[in-house]
Protein backbone atom coordinates (compact mmCIF):
# COMPACT_ATOMS: atom_id res chain seq x y z
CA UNK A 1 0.00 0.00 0.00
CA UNK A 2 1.43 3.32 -1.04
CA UNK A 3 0.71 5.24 1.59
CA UNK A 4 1.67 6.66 5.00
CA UNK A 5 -0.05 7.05 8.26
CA UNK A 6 0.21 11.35 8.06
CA UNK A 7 -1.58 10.90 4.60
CA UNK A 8 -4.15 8.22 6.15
CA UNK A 9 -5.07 10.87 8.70
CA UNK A 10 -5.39 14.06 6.11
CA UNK A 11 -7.46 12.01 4.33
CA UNK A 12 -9.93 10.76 7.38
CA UNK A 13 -10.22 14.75 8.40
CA UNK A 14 -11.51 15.51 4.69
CA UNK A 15 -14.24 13.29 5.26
CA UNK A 16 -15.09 13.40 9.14
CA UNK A 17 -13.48 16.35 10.12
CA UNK A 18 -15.56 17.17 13.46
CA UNK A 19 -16.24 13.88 14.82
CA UNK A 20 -15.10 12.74 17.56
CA UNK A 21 -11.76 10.47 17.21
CA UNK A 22 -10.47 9.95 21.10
CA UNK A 23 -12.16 10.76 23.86
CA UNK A 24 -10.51 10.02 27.69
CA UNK A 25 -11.27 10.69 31.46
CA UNK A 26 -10.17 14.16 30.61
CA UNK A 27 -10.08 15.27 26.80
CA UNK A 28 -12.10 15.22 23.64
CA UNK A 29 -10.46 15.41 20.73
CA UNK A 30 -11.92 16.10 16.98
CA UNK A 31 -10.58 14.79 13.91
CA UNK A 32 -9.94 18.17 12.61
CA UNK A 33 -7.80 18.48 15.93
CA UNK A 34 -6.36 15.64 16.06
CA UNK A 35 -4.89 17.10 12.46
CA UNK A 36 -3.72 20.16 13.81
CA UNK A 37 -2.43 18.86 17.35
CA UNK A 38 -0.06 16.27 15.68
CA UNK A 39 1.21 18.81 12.82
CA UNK A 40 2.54 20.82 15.75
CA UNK A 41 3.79 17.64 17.32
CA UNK A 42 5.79 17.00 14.14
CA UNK A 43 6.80 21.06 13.73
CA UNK A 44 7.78 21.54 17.49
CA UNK A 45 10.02 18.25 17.56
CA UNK A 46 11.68 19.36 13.98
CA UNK A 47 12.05 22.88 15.67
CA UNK A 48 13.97 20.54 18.35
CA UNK A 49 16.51 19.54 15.89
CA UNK A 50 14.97 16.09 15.03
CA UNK A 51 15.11 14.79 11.46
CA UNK A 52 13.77 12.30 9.34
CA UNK A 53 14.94 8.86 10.85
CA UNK A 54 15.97 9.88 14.19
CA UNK A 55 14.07 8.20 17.01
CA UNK A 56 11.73 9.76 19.88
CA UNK A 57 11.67 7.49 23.02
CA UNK A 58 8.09 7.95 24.38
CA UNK A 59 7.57 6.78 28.10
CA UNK A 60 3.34 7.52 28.95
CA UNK A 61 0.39 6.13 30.58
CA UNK A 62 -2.53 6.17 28.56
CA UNK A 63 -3.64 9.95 27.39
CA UNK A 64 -5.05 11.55 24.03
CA UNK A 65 -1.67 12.68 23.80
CA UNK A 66 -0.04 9.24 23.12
CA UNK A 67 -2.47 9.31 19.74
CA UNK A 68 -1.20 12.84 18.76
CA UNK A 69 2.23 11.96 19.18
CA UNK A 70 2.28 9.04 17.23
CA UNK A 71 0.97 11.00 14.45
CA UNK A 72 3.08 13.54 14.95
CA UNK A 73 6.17 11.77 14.54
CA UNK A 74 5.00 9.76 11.49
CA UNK A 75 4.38 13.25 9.69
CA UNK A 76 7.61 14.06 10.45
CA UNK A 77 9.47 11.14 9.13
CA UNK A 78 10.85 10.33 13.35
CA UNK A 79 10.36 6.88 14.15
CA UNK A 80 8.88 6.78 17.30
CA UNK A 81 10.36 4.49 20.27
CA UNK A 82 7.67 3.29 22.43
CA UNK A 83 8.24 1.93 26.09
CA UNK A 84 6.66 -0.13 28.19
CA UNK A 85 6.04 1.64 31.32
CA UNK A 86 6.09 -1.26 33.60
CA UNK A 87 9.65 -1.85 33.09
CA UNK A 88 12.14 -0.81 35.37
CA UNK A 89 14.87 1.87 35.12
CA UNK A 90 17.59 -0.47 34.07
CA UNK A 91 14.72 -2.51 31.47
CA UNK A 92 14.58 1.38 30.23
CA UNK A 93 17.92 2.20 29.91
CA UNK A 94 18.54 -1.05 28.20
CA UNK A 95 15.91 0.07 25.48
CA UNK A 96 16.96 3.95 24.79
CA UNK A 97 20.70 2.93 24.60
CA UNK A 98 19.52 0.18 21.99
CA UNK A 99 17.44 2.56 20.05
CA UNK A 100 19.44 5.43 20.82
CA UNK A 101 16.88 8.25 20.59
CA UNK A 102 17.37 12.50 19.66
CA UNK A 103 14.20 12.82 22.33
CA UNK A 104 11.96 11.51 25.24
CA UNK A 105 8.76 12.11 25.89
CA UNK A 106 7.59 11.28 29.21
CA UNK A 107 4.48 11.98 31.48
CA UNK A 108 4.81 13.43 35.23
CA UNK A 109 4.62 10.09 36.65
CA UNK A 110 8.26 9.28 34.95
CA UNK A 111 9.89 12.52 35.54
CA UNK A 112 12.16 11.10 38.41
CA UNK A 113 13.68 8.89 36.01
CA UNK A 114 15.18 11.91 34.52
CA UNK A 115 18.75 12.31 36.43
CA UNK A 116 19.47 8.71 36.05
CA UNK A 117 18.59 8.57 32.06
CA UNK A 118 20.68 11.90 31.81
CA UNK A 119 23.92 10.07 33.12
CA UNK A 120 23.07 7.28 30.89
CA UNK A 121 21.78 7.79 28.34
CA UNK A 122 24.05 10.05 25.98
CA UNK A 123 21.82 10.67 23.37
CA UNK A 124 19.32 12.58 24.69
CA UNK A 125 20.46 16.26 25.15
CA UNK A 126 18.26 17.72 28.63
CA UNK A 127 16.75 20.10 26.63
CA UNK A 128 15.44 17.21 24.25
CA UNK A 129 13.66 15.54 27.64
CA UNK A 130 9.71 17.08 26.72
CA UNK A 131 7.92 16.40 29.59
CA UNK A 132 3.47 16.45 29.62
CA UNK A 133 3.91 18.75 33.58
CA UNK A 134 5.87 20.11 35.71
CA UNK A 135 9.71 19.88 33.27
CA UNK A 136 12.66 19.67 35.53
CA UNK A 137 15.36 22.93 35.03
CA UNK A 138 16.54 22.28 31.54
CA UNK A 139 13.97 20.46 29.95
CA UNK A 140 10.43 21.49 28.24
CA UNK A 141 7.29 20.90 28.30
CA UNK A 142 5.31 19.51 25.50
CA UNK A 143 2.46 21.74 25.56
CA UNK A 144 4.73 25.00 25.49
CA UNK A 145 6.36 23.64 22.46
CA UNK A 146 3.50 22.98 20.19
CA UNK A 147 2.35 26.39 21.17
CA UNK A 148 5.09 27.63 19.26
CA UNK A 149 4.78 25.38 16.52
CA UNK A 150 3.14 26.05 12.98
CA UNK A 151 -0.49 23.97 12.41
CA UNK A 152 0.63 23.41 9.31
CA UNK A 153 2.10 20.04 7.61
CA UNK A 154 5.47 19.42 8.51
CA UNK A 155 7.84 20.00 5.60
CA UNK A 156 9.28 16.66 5.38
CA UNK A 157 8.75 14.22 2.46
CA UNK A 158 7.82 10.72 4.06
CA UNK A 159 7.71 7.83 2.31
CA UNK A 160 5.12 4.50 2.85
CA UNK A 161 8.33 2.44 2.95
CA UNK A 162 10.17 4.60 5.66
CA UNK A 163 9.89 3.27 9.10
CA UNK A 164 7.19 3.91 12.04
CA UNK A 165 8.24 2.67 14.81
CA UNK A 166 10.24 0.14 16.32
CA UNK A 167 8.55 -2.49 18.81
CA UNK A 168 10.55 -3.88 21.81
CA UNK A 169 9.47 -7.13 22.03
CA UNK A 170 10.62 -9.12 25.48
CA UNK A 171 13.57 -11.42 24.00
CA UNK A 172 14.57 -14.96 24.91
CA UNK A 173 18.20 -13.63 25.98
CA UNK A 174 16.99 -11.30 28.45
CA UNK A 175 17.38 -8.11 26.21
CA UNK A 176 14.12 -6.81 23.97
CA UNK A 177 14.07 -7.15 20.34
CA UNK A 178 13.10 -4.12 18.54
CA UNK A 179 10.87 -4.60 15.59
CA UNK A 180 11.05 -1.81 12.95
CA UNK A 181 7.78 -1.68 11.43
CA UNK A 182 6.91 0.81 8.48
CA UNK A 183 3.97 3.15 7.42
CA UNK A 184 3.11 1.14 4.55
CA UNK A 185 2.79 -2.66 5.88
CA UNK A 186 0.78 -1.11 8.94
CA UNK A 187 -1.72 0.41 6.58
CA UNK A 188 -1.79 -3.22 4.65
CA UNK A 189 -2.77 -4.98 8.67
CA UNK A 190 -5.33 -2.26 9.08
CA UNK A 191 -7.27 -3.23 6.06
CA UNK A 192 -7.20 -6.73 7.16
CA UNK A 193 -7.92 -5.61 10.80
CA UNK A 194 -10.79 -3.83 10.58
CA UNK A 195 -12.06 -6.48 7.66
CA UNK A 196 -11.24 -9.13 9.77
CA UNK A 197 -12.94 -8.39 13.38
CA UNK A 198 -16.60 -7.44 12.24
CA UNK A 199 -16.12 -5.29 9.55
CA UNK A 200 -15.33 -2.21 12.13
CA UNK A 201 -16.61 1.10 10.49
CA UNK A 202 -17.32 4.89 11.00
CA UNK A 203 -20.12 4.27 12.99
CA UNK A 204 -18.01 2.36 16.07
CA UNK A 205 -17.27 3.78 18.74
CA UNK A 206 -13.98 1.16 20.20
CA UNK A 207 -13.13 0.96 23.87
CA UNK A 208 -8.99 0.73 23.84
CA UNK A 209 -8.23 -0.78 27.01
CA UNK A 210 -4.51 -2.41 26.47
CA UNK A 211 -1.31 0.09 27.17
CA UNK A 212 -0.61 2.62 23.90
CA UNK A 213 3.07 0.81 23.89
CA UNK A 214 1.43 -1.87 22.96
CA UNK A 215 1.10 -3.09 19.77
CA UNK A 216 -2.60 -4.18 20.05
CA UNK A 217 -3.57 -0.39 20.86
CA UNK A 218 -1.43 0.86 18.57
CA UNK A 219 -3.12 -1.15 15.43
CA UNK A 220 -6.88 -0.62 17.01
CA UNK A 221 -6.18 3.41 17.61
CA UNK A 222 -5.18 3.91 14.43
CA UNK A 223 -7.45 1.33 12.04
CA UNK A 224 -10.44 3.11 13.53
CA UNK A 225 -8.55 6.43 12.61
CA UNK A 226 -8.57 4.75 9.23
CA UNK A 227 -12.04 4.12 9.11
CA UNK A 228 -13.69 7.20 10.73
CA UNK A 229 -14.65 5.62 13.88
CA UNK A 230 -14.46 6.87 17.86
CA UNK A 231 -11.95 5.75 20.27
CA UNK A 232 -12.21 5.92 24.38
CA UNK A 233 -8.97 5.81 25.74
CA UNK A 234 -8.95 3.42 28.95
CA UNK A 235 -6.73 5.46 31.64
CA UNK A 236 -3.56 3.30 32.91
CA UNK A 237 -4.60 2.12 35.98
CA UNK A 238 -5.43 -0.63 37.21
CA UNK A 239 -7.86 -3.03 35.14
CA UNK A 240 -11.38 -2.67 36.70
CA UNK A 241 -14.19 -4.54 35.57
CA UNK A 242 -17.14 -2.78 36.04
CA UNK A 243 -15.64 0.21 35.18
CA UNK A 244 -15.15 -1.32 31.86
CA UNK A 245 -18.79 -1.96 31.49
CA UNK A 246 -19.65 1.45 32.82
CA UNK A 247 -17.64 2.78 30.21
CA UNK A 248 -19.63 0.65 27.23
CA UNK A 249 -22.84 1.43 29.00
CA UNK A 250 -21.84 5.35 29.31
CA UNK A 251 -20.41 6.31 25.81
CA UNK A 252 -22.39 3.67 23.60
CA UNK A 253 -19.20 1.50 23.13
CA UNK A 254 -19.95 -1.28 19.97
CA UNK A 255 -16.33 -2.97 20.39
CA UNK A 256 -13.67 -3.40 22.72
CA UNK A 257 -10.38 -5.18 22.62
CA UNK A 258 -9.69 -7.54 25.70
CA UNK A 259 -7.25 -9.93 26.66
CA UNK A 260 -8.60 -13.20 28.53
CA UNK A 261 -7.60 -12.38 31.81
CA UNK A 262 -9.99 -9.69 31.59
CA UNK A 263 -12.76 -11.68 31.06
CA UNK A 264 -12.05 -13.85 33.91
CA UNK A 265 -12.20 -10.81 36.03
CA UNK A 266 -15.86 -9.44 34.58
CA UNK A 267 -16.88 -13.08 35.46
CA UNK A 268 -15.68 -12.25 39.07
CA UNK A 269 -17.86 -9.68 39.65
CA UNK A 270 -21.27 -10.46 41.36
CA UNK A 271 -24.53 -10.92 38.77
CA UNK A 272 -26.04 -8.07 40.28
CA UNK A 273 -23.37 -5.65 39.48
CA UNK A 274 -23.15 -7.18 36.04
CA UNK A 275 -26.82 -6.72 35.15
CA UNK A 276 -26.73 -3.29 36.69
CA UNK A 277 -25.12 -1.81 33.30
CA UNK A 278 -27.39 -1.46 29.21
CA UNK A 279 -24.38 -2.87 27.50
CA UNK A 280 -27.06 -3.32 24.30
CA UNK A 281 -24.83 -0.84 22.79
CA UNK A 282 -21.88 -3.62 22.21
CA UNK A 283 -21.54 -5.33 19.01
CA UNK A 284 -17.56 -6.48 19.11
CA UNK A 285 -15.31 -8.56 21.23
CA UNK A 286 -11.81 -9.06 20.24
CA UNK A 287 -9.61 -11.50 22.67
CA UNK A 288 -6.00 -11.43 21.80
CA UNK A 289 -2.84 -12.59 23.57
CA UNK A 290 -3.83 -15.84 24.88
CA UNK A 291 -6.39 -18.38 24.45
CA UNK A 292 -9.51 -17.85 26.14
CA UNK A 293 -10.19 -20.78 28.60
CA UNK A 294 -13.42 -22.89 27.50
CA UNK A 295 -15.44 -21.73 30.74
CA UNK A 296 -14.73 -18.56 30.18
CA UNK A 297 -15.56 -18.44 26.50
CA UNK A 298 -19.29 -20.09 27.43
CA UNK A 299 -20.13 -17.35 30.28
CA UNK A 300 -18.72 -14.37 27.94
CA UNK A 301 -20.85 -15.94 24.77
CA UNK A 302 -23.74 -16.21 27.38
CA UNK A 303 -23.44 -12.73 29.32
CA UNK A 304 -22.85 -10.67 26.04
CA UNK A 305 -25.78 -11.98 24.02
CA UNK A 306 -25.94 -11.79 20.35
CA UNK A 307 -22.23 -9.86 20.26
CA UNK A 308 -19.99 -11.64 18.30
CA UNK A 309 -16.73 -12.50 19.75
CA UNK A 310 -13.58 -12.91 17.88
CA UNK A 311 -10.32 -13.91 18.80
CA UNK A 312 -6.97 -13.15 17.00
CA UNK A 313 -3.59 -14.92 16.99
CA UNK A 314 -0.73 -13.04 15.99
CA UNK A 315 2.47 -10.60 17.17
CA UNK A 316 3.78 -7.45 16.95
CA UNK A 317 5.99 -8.75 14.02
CA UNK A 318 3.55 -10.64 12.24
CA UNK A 319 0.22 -8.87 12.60
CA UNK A 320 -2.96 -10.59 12.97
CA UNK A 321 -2.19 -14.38 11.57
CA UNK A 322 -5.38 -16.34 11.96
CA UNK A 323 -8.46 -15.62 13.38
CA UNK A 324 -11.72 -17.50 15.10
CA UNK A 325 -14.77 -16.24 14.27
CA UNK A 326 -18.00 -16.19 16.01
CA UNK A 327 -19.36 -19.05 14.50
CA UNK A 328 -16.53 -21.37 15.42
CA UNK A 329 -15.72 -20.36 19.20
CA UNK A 330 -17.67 -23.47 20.44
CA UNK A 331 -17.88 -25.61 17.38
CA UNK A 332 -13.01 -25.19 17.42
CA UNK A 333 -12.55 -24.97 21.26
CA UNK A 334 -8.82 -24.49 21.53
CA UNK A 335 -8.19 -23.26 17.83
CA UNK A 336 -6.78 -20.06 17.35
CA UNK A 337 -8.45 -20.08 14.00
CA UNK A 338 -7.70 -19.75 10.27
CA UNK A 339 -5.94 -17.73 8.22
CA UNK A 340 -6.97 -14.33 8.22
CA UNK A 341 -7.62 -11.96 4.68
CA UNK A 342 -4.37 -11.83 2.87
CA UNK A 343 -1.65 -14.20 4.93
CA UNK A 344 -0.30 -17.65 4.12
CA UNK A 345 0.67 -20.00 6.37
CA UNK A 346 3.15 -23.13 6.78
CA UNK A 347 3.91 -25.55 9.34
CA UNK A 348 7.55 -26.67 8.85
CA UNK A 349 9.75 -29.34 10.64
CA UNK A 350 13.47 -29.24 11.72
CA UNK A 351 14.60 -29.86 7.87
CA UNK A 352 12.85 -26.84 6.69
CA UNK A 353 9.77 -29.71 5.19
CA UNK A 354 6.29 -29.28 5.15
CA UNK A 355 4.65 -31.39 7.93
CA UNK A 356 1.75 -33.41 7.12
CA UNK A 357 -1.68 -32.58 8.57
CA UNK A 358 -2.02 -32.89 11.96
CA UNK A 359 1.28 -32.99 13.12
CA UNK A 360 3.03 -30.44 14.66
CA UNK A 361 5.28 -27.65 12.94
CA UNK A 362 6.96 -24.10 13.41
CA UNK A 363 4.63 -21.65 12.48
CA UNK A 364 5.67 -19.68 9.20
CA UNK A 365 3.43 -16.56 7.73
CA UNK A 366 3.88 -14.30 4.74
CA UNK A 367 1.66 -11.94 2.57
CA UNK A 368 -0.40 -8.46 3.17
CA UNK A 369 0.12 -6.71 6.61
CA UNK A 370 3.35 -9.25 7.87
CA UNK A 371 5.19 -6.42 10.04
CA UNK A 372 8.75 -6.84 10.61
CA UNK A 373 10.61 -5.57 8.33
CA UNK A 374 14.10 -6.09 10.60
CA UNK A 375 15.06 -6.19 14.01
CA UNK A 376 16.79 -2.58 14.98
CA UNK A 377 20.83 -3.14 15.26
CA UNK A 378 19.90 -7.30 15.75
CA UNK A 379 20.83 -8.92 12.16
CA UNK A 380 21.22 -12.33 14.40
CA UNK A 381 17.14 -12.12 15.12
CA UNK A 382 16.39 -11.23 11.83
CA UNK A 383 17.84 -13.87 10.01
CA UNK A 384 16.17 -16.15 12.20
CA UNK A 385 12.50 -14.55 11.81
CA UNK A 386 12.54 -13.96 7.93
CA UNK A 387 13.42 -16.77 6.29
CA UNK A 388 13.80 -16.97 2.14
CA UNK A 389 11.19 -15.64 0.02
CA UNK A 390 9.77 -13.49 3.24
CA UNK A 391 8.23 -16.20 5.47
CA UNK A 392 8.62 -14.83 9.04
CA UNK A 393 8.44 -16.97 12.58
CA UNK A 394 8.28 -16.26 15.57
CA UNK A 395 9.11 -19.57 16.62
CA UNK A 396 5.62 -21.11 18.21
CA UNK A 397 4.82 -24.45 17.08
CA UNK A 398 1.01 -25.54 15.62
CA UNK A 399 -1.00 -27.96 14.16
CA UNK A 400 -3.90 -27.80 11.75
CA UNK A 401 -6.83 -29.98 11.09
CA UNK A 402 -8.68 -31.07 7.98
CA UNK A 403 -10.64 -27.50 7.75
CA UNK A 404 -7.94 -25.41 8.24
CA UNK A 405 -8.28 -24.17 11.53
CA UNK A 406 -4.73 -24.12 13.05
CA UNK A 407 -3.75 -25.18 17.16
CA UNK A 408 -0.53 -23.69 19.14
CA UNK A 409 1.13 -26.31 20.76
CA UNK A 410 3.77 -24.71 22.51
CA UNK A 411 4.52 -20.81 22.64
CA UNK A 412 7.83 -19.24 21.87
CA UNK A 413 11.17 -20.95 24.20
CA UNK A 414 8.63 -21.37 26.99
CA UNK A 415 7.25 -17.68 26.96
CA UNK A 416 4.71 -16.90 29.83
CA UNK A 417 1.26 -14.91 29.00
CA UNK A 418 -0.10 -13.78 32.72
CA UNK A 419 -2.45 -11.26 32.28
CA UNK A 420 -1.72 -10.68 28.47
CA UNK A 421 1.58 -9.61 29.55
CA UNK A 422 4.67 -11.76 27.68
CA UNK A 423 7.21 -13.13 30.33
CA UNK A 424 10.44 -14.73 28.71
CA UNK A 425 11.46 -17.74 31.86
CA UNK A 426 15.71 -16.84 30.89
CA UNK A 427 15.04 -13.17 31.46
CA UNK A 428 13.70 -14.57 35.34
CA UNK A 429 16.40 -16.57 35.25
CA UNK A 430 19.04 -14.60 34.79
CA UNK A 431 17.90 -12.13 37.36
CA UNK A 432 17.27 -15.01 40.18
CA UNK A 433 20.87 -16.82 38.97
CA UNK A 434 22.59 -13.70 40.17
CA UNK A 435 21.60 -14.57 44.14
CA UNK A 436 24.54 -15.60 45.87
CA UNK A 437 22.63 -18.51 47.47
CA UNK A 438 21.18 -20.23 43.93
CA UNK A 439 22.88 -23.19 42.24
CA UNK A 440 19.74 -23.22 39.99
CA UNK A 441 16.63 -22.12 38.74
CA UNK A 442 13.93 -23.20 36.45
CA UNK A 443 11.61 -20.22 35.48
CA UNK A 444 7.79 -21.83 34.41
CA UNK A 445 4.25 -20.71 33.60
CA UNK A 446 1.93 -22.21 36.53
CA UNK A 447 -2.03 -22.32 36.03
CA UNK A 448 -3.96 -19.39 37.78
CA UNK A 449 -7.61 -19.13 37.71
CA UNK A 450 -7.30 -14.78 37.21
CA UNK A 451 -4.12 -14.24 35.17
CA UNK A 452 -4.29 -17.55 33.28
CA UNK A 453 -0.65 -18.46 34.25
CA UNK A 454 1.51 -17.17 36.41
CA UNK A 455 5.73 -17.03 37.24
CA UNK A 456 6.96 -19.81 39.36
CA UNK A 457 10.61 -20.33 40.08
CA UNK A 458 12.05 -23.29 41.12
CA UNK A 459 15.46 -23.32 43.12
CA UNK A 460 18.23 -25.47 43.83
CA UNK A 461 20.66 -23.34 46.75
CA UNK A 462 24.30 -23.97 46.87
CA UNK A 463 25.50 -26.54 49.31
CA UNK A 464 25.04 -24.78 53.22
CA UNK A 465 23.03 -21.94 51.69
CA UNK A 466 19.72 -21.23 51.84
CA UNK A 467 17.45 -18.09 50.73
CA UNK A 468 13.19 -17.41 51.98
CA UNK A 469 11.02 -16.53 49.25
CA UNK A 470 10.62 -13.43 50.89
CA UNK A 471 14.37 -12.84 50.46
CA UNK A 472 14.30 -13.86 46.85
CA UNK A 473 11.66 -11.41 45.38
CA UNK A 474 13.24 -8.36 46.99
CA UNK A 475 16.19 -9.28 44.87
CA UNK A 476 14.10 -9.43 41.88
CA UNK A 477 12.23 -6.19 42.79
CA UNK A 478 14.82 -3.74 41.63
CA UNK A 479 15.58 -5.54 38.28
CA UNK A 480 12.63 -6.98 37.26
CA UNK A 481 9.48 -5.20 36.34
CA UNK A 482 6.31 -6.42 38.95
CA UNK A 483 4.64 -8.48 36.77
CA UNK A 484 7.75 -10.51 35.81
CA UNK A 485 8.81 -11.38 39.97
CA UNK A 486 7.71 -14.72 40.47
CA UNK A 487 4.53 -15.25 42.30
CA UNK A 488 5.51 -18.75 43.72
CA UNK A 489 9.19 -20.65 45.14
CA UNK A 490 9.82 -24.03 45.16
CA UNK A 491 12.94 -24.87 46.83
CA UNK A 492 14.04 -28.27 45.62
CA UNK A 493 17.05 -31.00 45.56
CA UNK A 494 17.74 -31.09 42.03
CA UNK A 495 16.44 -30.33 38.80
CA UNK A 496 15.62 -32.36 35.78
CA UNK A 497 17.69 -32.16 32.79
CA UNK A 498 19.02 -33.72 29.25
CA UNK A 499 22.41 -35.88 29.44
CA UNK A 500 24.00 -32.69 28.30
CA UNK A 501 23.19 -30.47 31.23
CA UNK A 502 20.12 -28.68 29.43
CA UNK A 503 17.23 -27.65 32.88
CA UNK A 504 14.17 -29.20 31.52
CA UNK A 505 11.65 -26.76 31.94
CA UNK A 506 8.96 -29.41 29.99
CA UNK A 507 9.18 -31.57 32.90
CA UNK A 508 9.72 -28.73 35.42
CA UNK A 509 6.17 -27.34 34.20
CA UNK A 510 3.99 -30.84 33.41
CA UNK A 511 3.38 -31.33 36.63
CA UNK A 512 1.84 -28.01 37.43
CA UNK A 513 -0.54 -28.77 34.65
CA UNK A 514 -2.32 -32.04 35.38
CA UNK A 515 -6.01 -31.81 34.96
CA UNK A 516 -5.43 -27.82 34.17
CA UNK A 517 -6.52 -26.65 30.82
CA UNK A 518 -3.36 -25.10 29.38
């Protein structure tokens, strides 16, 4: 598609110019603004000193802002850097070093971070730190700059090919992966998206719940952008249920994107509370980032009658892959679906051979909307994700059955999903290793009726040491983010392995799973 993502939102104002296109607890923002607010975005930051290709490092909890400045920097040719803001300082560091960016953008609730990222983090002048309140001496404030700015478009020629953004992904090695994505394959995935997941038009009105680094927000924000439609911005706090349906019931909300954990939560609440609330409004569900559990899938189907729910399977690097419809959710319990609009699919074996149905291969995708386009300063990872003639993996391993509806069978070296949240076990690993009293430790993904899984560690001490549980997650506290420290300890004699030394974590985790729906 030749086309970028400043163009896609000129041409959305022509049409819908004072509609509503984000709305959250505190702002309302028109289309027609939303134009204007992002060419200052991209005129203040070039007044900055920032070029085409240079990075901006945003660091923000959810805000009408985030929207604006992703716009912003696409009209102005700067790839923008998001960050998860659950990570700790050091997680940070580790990802503006990487990506080395000319700016940060960061909200109040980050602007302590600021001495240590100035001592380490050379790229970033103090005058190029733009904060949303109260700037430290030396730095600026967002809002000051755009009032400076020009409201009209950026001078800067950007091309569909030229990068977006780049994606840090959680990687197997500890360290994030950092998937450069461009203008023109994200416009391809939003044609599929918003085909895809109940033909999503100008007259929805989409619930955005999921964190704006993320890449699930990012696609939904701007595909209803795309399309003309409305987007409520779901503040950064944490995940309440009711106030979710409060929200649908409040601003006439037809879809919202969830991920399963949150639906075991709504399912938490009393009946009584849940019938309080005219969700009639709703026409959309899309699940993403797990598998929904089969109980869970009959009470949503049940409690949201006659809205169709979808879920997706895919990645930031991928896009949507496959996708189970409405129709299929009880008829494929487990599937994550077919093949959505556009993408081909192969299972492969060890030799690089096409495995026969039913048995179990690595998952390979091409076609309209695949994302990565490379991994930012990693040619190792991207020679192992694109393979010849553009198939890409991300390593999980499926099956698929006579109709073409494909099953994972195992997730990525072990990954964790708690919550929706991706937890690599060697990033644990390497954090609890570092104790002076472990030998060992096996990192695994334990069955948990809210977060679907959750971390459990178990640990062989050195001889005549020993370490409490308590002991061990204050270690992890300052180097792990909060949803990575490991909810349970095991403290055991040994650990199982292969005759070359290799931990096991297959037999580590099996027995955590008897009669437990993975």
């Amino acid at each position: 598609m030749q086309y970028t993502l400043g163009e896609m939102l000129n041409s959305s104002v022509e049409k819908y110019g004072s509609k509503t296109a984000l709305v959250d607890e505190n702002n309302s923002v028109s289309y027609q603004e939303l134009k204007q607010r992002s060419n200052k975005v991209a005129n203040a930051l070039i007044g900055k000193g920032l070029k085409k290709g240079d990075r901006c490092a945003i660091l923000l909890l959810n805000c009408c802002e985030y929207v604006e400045i992703y716009f912003g920097l696409a009209k102005a040719g700067i790839i923008a850097v998001p960050i998860n803001f659950r990570f700790t300082p050091t997680e940070i560091l580790y990802v503006l070093n990487n990506s080395e960016p000319n700016a940060l953008i960061l909200g109040k609730e980050f602007n302590e971070y600021i001495p240590i990222l100035q001592e380490n983090v050379p790229s970033v002048p103090i005058d190029n730190y733009i904060c949303m309140e109260d700037p430290p001496e030396g730095a600026n404030l967002l809002e000051d700059l755009m009032a400076n700015a020009s409201v009209d478009q950026a001078n800067v020629e950007v091309n569909p090919d030229d990068p977006f953004f780049i994606a840090y992904t959680s990687g197997t090695t500890g360290f994030p992966k950092g998937a450069v994505v461009r203008h023109n394959s994200l416009l391809e995935h939003y044609v599929l998206l918003t085909r895809e997941f109940g033909n999503m038009n100008e007259d929805d009105t989409a619930l955005l719940i999921m964190p704006l680094f993320h890449s699930n927000s990012v696609w939904l924000a701007q595909a209803l952008i795309m399309i003309g439609g409305s987007i409520f911005i779901h503040p950064s706090k944490m995940f309440d249920p009711e106030y979710m349906l409060s929200i649908i019931a409040n601003y006439n909300i037809t879809g919202v994107s969830v991920v399963p954990t949150m639906l075991t939560m709504l399912f938490e609440l009393p009946e009584k509370t849940r019938q309080k609330y005219d969700i009639s409004s709703l026409r959309l569900i899309t699940s993403s980032s797990a598998p929904i559990l089969t109980k869970t899938k009959e009470q949503t189907i049940d409690y949201f009658k006659g809205v169709k729910v979808f879920e997706g399977y895919g990645s930031t690097e991928t896009g949507v892959v496959t996708v189970l419809k409405p129709d299929d959710q009880l008829r494929k319990v487990r599937s994550i679906g077919q093949a959505s609009l556009l993408k081909k699919i192969k299972l492969l074996d060890g030799k690089g051979e096409t495995v026969p149905q039913g048995d179990v291969g690595e998952l390979f995708v091409k076609g309209g909307g695949v994302l990565l386009d490379h991994y930012w300063r990693n040619p190792e990872g991207t020679e192992l994700a694109i393979r010849e003639e553009g198939w890409v993996t991300v390593g999980d391993m499926a099956k698929v059955d006579e109709e073409g509806y494909y099953y994972l069978v195992d997730r990525k070296n072990d990954m964790i999903i708690s919550g929706g949240e991706n937890i690599y076990p060697t990033e644990v690993e390497d954090v609890l290793a570092k104790h002076p009293a472990v030998l060992e430790v096996a990192v695994v993904g334990i069955p948990h009726p809210k977060w679907g899984e959750t971390v459990l560690a178990e640990i062989v001490t050195k001889e005549g040491q020993s370490c409490s549980t308590d002991e061990v997650k204050e270690f992890c506290s300052e180097k792990l983010a909060k949803y990575k420290i490991p909810r349970y300890y095991e403290f055991v004699e040994s650990l199982p392995k292969t005759l070359t030394g290799k931990i096991l974590r297959r037999e580590v985790r099996t027995k955590y799973w008897e009669d437990h729906e993975k």
